[in-house]
Protein backbone atom coordinates (compact mmCIF):
# COMPACT_ATOMS: atom_id res chain seq x y z
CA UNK A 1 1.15 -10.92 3.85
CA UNK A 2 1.13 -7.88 5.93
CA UNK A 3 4.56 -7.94 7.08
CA UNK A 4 5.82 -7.92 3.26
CA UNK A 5 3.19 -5.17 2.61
CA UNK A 6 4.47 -3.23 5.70
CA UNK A 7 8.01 -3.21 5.05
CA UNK A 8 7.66 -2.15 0.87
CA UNK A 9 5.16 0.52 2.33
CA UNK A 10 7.79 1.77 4.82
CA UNK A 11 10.94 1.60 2.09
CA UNK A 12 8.70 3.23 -0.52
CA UNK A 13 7.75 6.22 1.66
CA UNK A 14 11.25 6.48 3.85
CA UNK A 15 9.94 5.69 6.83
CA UNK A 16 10.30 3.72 10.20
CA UNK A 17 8.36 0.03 9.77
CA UNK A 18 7.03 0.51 13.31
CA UNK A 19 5.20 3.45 11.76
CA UNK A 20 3.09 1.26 9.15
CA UNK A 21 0.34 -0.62 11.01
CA UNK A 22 -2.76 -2.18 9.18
CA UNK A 23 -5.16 0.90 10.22
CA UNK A 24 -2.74 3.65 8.70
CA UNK A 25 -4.08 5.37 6.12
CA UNK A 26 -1.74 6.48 3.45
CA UNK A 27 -2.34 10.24 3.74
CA UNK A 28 -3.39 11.00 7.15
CA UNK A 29 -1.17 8.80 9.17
CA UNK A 30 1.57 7.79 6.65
CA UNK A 31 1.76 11.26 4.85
CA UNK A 32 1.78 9.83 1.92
CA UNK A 33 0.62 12.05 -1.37
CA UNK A 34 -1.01 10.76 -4.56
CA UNK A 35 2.44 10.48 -6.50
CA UNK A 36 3.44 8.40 -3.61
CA UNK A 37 0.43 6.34 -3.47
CA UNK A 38 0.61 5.51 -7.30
CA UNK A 39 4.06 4.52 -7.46
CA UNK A 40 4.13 2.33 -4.16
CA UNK A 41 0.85 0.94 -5.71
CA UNK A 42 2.60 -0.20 -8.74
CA UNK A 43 5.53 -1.86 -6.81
CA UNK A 44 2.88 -3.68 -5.19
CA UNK A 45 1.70 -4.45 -8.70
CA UNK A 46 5.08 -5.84 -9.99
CA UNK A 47 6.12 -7.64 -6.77
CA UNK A 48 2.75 -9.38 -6.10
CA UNK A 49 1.74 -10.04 -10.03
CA UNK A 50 -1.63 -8.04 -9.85
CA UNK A 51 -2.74 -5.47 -10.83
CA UNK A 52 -4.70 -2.17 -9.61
CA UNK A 53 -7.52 -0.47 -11.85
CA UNK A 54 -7.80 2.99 -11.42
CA UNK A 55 -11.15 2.71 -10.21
CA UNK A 56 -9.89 -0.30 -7.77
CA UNK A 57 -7.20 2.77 -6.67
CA UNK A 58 -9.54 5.19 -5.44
CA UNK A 59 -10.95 2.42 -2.61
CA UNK A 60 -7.10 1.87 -1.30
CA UNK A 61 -7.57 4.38 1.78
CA UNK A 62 -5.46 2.18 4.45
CA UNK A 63 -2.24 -0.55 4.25
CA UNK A 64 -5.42 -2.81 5.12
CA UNK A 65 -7.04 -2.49 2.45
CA UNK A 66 -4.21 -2.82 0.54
CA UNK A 67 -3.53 -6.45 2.01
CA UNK A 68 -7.02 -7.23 1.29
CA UNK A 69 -6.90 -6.02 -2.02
CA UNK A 70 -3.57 -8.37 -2.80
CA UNK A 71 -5.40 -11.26 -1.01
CA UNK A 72 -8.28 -10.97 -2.85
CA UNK A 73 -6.28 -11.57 -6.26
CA UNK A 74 -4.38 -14.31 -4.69
């Protein structure tokens, strides 16, 4: 699950895989901003077959919790 997390992540933002580990967080690490965020969010959404509330959105801090978040629904 992570690998297929890590390598939409690293498409949607333009950046190296290698750079996308399961303790980066989206703005710090990643440099990531909330546009960014929401739209990777909902290709998750639409390649997965979930789906994000907003208030489920706020929690997503790290790719982890991202995974966890998709696992959770699984």
């Amino acid at each position: 699950m992570f690998e297929k997390v890590q390598q939409m992540v690293a498409e949607h933002l333009s950046i190296s895989v290698d750079k996308v580990k399961p303790e980066s967080d989206f703005i710090i690490d990643l440099e990531a901003d909330s546009l960014d965020i929401v739209e990777m969010l909902i290709a998750l959404e639409d390649s997965f077959g979930i789906e994000f509330e907003d208030s489920e959105m706020v929690d997503i801090k790290t790719v982890q919790d991202v995974v966890n978040f998709i696992e959770s629904r699984k």
